[in-house]
C-alpha atoms as a PDB file:
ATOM      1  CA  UNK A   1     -18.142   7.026   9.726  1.00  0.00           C
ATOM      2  CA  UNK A   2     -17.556   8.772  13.566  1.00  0.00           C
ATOM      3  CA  UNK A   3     -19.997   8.231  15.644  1.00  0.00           C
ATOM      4  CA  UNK A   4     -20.907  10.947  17.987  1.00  0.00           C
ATOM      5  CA  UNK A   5     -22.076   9.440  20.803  1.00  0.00           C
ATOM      6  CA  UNK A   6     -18.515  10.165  22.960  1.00  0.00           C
ATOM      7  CA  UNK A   7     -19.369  13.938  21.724  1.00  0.00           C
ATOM      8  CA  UNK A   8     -23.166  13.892  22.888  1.00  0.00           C
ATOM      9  CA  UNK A   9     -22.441  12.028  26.201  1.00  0.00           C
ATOM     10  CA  UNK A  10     -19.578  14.718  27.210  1.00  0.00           C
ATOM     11  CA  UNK A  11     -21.895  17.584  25.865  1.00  0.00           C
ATOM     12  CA  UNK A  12     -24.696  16.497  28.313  1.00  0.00           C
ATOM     13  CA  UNK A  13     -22.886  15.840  31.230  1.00  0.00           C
ATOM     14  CA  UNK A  14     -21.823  19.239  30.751  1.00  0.00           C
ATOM     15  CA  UNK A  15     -25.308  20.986  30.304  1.00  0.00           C
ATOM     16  CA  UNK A  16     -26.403  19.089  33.117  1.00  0.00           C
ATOM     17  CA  UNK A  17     -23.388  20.057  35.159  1.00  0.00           C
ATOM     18  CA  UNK A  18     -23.875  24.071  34.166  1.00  0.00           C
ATOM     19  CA  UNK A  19     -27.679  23.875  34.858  1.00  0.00           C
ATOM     20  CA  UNK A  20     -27.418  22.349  37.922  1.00  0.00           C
ATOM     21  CA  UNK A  21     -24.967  25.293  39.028  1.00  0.00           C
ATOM     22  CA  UNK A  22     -27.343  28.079  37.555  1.00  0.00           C
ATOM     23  CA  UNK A  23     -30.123  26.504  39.384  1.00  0.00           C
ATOM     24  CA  UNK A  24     -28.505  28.431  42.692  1.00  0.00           C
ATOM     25  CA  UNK A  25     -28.998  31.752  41.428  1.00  0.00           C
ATOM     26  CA  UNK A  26     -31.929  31.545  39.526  1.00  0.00           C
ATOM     27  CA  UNK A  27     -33.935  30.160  42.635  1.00  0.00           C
ATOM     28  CA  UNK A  28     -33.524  34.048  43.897  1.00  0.00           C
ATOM     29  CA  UNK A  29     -36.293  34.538  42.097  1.00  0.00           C
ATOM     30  CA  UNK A  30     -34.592  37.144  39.283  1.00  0.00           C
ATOM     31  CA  UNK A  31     -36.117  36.494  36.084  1.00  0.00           C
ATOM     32  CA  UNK A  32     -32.603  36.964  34.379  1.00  0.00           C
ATOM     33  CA  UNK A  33     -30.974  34.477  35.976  1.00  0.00           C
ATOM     34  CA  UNK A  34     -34.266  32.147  35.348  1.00  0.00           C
ATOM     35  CA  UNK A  35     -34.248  32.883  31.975  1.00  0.00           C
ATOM     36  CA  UNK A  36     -30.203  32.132  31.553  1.00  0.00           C
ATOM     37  CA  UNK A  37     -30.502  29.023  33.830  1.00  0.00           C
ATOM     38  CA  UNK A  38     -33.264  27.868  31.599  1.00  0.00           C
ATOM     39  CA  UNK A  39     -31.390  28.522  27.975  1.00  0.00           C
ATOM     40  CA  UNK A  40     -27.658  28.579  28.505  1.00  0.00           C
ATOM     41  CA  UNK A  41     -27.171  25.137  29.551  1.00  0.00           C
ATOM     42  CA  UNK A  42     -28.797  24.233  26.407  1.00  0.00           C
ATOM     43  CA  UNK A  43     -27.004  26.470  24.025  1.00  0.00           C
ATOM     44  CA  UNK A  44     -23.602  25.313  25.484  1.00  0.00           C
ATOM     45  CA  UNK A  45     -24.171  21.585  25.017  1.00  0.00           C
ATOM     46  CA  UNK A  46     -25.508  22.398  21.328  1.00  0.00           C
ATOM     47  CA  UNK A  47     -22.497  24.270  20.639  1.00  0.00           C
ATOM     48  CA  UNK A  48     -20.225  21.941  22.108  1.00  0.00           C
ATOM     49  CA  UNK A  49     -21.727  18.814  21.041  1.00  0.00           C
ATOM     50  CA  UNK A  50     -20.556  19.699  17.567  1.00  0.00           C
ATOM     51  CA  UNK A  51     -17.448  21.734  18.543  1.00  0.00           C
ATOM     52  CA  UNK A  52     -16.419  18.163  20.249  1.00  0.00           C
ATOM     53  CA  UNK A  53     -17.492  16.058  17.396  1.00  0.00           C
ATOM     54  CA  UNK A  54     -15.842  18.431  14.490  1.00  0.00           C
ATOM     55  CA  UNK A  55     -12.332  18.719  16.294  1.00  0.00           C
ATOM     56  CA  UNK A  56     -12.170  14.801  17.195  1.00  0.00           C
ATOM     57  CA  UNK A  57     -12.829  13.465  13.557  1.00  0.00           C
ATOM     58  CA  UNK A  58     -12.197  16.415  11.842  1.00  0.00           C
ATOM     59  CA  UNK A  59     -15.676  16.436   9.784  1.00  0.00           C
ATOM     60  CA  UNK A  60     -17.863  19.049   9.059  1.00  0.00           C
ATOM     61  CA  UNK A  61     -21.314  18.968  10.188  1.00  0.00           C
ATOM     62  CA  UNK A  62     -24.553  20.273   8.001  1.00  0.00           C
ATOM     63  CA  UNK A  63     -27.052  21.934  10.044  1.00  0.00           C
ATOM     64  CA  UNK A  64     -29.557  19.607  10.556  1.00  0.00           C
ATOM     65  CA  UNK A  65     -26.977  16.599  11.968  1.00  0.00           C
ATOM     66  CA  UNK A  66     -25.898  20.024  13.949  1.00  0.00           C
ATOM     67  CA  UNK A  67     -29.116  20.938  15.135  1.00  0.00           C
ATOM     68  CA  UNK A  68     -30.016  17.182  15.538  1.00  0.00           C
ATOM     69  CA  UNK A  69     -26.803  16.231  17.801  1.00  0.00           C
ATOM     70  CA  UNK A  70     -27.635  19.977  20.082  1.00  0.00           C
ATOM     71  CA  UNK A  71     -31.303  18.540  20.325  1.00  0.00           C
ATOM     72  CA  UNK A  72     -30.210  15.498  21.770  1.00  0.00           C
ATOM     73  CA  UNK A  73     -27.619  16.482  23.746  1.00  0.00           C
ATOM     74  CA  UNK A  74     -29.262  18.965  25.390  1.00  0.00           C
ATOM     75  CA  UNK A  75     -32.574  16.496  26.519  1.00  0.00           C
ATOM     76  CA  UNK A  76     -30.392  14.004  28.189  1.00  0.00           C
ATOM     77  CA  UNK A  77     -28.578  17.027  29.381  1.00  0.00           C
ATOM     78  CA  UNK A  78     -32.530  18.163  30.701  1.00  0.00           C
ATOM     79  CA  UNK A  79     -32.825  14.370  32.333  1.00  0.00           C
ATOM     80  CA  UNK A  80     -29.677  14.813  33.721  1.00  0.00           C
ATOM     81  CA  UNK A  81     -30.033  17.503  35.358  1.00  0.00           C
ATOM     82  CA  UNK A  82     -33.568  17.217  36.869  1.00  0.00           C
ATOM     83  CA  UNK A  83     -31.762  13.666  38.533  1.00  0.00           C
ATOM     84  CA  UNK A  84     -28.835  15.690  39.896  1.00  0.00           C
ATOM     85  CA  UNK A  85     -30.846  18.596  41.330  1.00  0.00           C
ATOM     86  CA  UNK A  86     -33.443  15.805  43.253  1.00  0.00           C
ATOM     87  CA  UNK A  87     -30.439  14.251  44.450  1.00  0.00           C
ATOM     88  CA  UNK A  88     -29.692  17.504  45.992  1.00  0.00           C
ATOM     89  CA  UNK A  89     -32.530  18.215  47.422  1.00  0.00           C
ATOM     90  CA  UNK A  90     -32.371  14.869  48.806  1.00  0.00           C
ATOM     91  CA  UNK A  91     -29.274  15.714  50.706  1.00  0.00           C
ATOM     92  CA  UNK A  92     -30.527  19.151  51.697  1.00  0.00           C
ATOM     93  CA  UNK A  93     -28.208  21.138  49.187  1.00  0.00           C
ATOM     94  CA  UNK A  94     -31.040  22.627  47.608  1.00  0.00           C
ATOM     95  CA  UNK A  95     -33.979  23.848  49.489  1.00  0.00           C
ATOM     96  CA  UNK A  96     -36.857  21.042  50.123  1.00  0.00           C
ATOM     97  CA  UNK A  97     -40.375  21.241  48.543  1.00  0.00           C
ATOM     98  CA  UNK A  98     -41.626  23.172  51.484  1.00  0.00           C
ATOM     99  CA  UNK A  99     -39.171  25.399  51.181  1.00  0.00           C
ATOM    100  CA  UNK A 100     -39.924  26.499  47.996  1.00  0.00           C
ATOM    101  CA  UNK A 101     -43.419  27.091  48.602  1.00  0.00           C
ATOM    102  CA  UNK A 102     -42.899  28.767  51.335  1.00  0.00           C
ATOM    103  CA  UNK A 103     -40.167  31.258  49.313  1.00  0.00           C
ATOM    104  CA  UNK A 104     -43.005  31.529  46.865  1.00  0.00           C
ATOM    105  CA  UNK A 105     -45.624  32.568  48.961  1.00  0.00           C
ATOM    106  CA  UNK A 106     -42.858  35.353  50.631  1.00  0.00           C
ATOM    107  CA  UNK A 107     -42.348  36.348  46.406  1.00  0.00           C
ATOM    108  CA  UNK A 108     -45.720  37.294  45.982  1.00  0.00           C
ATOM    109  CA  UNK A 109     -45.841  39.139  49.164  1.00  0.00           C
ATOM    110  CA  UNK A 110     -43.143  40.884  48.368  1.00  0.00           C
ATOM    111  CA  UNK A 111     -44.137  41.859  44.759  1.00  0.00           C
ATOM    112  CA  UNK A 112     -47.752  43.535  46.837  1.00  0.00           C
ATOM    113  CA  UNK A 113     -49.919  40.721  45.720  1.00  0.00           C
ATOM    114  CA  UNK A 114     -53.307  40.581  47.165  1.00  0.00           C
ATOM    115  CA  UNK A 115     -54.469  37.281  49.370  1.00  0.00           C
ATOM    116  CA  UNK A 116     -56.580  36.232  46.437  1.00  0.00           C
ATOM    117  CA  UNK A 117     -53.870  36.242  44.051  1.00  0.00           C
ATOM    118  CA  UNK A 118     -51.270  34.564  46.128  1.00  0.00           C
ATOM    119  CA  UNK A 119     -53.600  31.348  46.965  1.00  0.00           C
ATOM    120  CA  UNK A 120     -54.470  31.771  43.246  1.00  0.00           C
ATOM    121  CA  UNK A 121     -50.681  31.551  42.749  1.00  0.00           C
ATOM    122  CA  UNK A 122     -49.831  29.017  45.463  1.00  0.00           C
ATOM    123  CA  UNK A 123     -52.765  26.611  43.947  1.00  0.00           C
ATOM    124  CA  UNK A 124     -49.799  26.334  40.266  1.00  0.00           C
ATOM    125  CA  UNK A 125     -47.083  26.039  43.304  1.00  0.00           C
ATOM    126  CA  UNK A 126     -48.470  23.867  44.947  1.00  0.00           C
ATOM    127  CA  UNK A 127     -49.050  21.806  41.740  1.00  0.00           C
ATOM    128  CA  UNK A 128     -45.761  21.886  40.357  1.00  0.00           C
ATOM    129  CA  UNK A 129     -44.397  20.683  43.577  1.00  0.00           C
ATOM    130  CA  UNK A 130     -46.772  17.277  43.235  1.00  0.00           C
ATOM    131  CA  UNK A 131     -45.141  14.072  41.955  1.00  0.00           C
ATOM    132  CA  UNK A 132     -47.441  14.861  39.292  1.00  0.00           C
ATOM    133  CA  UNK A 133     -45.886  18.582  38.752  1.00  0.00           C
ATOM    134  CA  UNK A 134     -42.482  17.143  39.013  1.00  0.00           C
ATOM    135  CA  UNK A 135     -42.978  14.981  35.922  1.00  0.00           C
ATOM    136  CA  UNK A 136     -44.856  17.523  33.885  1.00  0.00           C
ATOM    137  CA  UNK A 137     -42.229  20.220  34.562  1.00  0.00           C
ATOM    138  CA  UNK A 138     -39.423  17.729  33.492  1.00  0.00           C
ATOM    139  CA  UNK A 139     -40.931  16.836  30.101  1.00  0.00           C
ATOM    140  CA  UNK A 140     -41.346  20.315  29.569  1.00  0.00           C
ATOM    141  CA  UNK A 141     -37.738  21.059  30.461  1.00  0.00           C
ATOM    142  CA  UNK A 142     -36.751  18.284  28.006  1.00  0.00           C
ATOM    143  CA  UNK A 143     -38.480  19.869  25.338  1.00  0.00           C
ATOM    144  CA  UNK A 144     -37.512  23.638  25.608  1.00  0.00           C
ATOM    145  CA  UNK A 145     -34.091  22.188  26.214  1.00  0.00           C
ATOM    146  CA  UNK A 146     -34.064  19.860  23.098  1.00  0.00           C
ATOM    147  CA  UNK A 147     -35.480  23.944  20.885  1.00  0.00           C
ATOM    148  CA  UNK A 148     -32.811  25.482  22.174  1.00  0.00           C
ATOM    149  CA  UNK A 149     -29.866  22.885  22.071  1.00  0.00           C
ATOM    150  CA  UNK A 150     -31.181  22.474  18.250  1.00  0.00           C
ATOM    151  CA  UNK A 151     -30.508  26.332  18.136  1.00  0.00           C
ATOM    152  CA  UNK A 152     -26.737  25.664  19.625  1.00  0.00           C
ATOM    153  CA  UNK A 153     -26.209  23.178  17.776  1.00  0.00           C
ATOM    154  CA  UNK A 154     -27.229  24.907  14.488  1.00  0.00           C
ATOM    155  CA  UNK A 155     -24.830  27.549  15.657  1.00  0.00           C
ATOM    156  CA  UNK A 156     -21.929  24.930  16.240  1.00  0.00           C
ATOM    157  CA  UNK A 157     -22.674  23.077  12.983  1.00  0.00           C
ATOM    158  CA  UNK A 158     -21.920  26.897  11.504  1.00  0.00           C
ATOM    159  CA  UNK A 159     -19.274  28.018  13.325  1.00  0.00           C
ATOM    160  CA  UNK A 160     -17.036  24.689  13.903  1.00  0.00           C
ATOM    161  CA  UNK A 161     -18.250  22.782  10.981  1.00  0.00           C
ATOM    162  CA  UNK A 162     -18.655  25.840   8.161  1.00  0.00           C
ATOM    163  CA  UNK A 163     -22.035  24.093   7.375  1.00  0.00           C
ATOM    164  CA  UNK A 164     -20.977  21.932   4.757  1.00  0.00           C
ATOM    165  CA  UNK A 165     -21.373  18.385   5.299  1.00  0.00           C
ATOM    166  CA  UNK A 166     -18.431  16.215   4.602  1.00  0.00           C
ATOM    167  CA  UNK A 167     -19.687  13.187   6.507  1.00  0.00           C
ATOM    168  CA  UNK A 168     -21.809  12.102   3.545  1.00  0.00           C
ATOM    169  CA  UNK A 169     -24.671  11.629   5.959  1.00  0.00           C
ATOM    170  CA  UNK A 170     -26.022  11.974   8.838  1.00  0.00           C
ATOM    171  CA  UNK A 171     -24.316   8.959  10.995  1.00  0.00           C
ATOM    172  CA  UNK A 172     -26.622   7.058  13.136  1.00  0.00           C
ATOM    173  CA  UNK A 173     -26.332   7.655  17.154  1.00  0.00           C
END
């Protein structure tokens, strides 16, 4: 039985890699690119977990060792990531915790919020920028990232694999 760790390894790096690079436009502030910084990555290492995996032992995935492999692959991909972007902001490649309150607080000005509603606002920021925050916002990543790499990798388990399962079972990671 293939075991798809090689496949859910590569697929990871790879989300992590892609998120990492969306994170530069999607701190603009855009929504758009917030929301496709926030599901892309995901959806990529679900489908290519299982377009990897199919294509190097030419099985067939069912949809649940699909949506299982996208899950996973996408959470380490979530770890990943969140490591890679501290790192840069370590080495001043992305902009320091200051820095991103500060571009915050000039957000909300922008958008015509009133001084109660941006310390209101800046109280979360402020928050999320915490050691505490940090944490929090990283096992929420993993989470949505694990939903929506399930999702990709449902979609690669469909499209790569035709759905039918030819591996017997599910083989153990």
């Amino acid at each position: 039985m293939p075991n798809p760790r090689q496949s859910i390894i590569m697929g990871a790096v790879v989300t992590a890699l892609v998120g990492v690079l969306l994170a530069f436009p999607a701190q603009s502030g855009n929504p758009v690119f917030g929301f496709v910084a926030c599901c892309l990555p995901a959806i990529i290492g679900g489908l290519l977990v299982t377009w990897h995996y199919t294509n190097t032992y030419g099985v067939s995935l069912n949809l649940g060792s699909g949506a299982k492999y996208g899950a996973i692959t996408a959470a380490l991909g979530a770890v990943g990531g969140a490591v890679l972007q501290l790192l840069l902001t370590a080495v001043n490649v992305f902009p320091s915790t200051a820095e991103r309150i500060e571009m915050q607080r000039e957000r909300m000005l922008e958008q015509g919020m009133t001084e109660a509603q941006i310390d209101q606002g800046m109280q979360m920021v402020e928050f999320f920028s915490g050691a505490g925050g940090q944490v929090l916002s990283i096992v929420i990543g993993v989470v949505v990232f694990a939903l929506i790499g399930a999702l990709g990798g449902l979609i690669g388990a469909k499209a790569f694999g035709g759905g039918k399962d030819t591996t017997a079972a599910s083989p153990e990671i």
